[in-house]
N, C-alpha and C. Protein backbone atom coordinates (compact mmCIF):
# COMPACT_ATOMS: atom_id res chain seq x y z
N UNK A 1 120.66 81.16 105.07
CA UNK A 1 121.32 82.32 105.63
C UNK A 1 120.27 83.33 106.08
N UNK A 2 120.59 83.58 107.08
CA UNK A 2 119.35 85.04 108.02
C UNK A 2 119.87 85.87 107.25
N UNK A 3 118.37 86.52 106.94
CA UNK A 3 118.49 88.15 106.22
C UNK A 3 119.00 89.63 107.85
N UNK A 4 119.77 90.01 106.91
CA UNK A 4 120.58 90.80 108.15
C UNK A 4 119.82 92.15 107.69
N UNK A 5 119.84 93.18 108.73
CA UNK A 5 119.06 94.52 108.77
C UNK A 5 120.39 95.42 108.10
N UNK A 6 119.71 96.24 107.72
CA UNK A 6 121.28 97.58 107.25
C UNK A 6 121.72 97.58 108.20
N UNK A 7 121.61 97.64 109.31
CA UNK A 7 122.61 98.17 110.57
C UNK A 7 123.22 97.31 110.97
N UNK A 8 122.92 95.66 110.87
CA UNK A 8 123.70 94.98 111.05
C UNK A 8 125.07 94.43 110.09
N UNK A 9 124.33 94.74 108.70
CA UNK A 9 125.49 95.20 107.46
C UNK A 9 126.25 95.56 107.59
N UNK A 10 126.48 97.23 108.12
CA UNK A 10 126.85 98.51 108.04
C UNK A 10 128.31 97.94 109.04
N UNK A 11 127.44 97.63 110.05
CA UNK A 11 128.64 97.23 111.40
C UNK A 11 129.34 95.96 110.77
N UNK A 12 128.98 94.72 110.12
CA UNK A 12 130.20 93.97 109.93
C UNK A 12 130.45 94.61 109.07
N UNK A 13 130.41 94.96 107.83
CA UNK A 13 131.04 95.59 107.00
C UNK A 13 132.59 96.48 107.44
N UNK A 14 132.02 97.63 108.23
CA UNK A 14 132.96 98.38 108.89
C UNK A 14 134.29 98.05 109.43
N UNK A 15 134.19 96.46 110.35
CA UNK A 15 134.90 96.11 110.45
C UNK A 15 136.72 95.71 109.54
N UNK A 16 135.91 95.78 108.56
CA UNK A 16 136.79 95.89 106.84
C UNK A 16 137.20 97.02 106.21
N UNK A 17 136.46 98.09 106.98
CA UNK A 17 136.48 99.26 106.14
C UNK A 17 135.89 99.29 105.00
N UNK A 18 134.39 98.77 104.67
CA UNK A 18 133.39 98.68 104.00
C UNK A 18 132.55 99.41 104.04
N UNK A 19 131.35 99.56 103.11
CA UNK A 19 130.31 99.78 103.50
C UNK A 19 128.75 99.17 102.50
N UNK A 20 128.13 99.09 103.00
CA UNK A 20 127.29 98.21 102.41
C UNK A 20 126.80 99.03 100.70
N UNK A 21 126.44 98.33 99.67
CA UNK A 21 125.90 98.44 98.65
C UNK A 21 123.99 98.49 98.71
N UNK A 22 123.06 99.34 98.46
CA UNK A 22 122.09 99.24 98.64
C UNK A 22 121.35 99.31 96.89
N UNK A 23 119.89 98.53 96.79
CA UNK A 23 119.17 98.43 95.58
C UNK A 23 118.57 99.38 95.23
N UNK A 24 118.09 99.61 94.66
CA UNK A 24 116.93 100.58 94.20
C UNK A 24 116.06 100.56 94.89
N UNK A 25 115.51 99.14 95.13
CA UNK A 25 114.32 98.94 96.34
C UNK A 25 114.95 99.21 97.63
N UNK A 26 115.80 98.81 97.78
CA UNK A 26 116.30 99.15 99.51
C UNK A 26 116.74 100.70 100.03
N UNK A 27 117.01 101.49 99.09
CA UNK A 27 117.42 102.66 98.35
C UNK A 27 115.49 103.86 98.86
N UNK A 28 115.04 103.22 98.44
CA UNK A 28 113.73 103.40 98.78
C UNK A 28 112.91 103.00 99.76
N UNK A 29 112.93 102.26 100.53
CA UNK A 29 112.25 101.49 101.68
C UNK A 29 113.74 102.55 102.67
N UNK A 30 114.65 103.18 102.34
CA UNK A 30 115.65 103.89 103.23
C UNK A 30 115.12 105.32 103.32
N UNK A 31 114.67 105.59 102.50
CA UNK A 31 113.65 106.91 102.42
C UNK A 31 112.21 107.09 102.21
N UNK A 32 111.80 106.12 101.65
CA UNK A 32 110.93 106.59 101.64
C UNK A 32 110.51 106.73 100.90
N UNK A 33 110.67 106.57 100.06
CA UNK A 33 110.43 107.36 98.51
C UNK A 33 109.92 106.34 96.88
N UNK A 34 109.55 106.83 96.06
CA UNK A 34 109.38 106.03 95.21
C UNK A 34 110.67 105.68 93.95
N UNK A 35 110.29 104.74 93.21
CA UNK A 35 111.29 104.19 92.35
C UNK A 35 111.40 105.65 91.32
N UNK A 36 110.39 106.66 90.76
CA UNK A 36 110.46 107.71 90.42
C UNK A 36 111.26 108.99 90.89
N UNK A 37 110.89 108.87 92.25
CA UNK A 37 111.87 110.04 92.61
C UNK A 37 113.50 109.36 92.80
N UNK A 38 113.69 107.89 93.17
CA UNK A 38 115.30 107.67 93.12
C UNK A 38 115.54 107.98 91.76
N UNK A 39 114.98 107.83 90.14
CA UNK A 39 115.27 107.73 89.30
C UNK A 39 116.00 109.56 88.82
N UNK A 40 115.12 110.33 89.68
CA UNK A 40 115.00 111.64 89.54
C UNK A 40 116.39 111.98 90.34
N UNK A 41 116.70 111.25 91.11
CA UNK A 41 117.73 111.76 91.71
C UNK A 41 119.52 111.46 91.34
N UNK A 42 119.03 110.69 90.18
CA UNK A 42 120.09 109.75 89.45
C UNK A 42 120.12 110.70 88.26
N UNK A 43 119.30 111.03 87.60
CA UNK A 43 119.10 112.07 86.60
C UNK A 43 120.03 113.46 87.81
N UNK A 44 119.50 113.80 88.74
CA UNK A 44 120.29 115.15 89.16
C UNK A 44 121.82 115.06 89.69
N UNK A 45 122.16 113.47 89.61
CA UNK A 45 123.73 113.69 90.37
C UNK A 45 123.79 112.85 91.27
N UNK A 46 122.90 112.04 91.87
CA UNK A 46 122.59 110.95 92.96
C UNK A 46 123.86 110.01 92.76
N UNK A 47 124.62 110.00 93.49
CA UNK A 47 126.04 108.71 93.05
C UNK A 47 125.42 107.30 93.14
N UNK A 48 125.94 106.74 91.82
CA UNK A 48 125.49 105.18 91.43
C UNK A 48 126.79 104.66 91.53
N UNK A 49 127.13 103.64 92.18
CA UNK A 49 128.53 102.84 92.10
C UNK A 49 128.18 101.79 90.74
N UNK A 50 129.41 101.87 90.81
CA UNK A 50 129.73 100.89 89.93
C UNK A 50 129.39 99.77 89.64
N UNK A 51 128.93 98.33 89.20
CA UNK A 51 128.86 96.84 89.53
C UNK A 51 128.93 96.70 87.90
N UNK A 52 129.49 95.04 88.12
CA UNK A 52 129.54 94.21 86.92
C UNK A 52 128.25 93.58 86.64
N UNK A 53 127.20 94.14 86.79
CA UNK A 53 125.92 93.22 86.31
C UNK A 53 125.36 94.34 86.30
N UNK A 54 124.27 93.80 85.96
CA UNK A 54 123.12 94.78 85.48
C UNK A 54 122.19 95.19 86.93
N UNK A 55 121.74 96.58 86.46
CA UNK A 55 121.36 97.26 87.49
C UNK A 55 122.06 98.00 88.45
N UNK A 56 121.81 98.81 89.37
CA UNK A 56 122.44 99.83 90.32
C UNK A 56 122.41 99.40 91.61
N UNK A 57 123.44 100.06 91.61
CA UNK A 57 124.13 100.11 93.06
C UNK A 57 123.99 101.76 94.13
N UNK A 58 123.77 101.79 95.11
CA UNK A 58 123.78 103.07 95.99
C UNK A 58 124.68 102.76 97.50
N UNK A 59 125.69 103.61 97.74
CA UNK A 59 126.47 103.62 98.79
C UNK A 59 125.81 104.57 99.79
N UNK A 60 124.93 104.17 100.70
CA UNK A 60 124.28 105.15 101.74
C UNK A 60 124.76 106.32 101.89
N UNK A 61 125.84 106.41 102.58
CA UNK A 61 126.56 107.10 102.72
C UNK A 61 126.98 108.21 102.01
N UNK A 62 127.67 108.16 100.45
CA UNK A 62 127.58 108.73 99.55
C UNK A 62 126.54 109.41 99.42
N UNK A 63 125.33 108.61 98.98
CA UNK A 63 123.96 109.43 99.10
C UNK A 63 123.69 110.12 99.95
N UNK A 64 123.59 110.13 100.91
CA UNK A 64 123.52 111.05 102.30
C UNK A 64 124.38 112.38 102.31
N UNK A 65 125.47 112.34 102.16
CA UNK A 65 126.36 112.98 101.57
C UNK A 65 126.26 114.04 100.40
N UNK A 66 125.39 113.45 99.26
CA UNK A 66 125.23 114.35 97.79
C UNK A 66 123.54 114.82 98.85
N UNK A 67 122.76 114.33 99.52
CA UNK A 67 121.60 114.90 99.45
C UNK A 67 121.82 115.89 100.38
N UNK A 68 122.97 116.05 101.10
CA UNK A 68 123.12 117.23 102.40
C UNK A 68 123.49 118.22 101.06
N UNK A 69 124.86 117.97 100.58
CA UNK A 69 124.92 118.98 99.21
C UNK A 69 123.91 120.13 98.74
N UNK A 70 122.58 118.43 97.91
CA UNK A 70 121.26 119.27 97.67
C UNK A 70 120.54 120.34 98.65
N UNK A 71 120.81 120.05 99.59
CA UNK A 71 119.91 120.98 100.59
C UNK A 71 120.71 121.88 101.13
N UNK A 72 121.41 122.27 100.43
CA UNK A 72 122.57 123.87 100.90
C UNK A 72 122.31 124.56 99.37
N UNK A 73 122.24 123.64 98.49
CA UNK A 73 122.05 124.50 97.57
C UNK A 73 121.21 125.91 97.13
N UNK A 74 121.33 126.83 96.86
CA UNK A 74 120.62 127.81 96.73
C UNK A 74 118.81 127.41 95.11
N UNK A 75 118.02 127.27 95.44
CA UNK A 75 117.23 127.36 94.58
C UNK A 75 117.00 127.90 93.36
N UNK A 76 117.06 127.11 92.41
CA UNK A 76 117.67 127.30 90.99
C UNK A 76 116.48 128.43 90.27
């Protein structure tokens, strides 16, 4: 099976009214960022979905969503 890009995810998914599930690593290679600061952001409120196995789940979207939040917030 061909490894599909997020955007090609995103779009079949949609079709369902889905949306894709992302890793910790993919979660990071989406920003940029390290496995420390996603961890940091899970500690502040970062939405983790749900799954029956071990390890986390991130709904883009959602995230995108709580990090617009963060950045209206007034500085603590």
């Amino acid at each position: 099976m061909a490894t599909q890009t997020l955007a090609e995810r995103t779009k079949a998914l949609a079709a369902v009214g889905l949306s894709p599930l992302l890793t910790t690593a993919q979660l990071m290679a989406l920003y940029g960022v390290s496995n420390w600061t996603v961890n940091e952001w899970v500690k502040r409120g970062c939405p983790v979905e749900p799954t029956a196995f071990r390890g986390r789940r991130f709904n883009p979207d959602r995230v995108r969503t709580w990090m617009a939040e963060q950045s209206n917030k007034p500085a603590a």
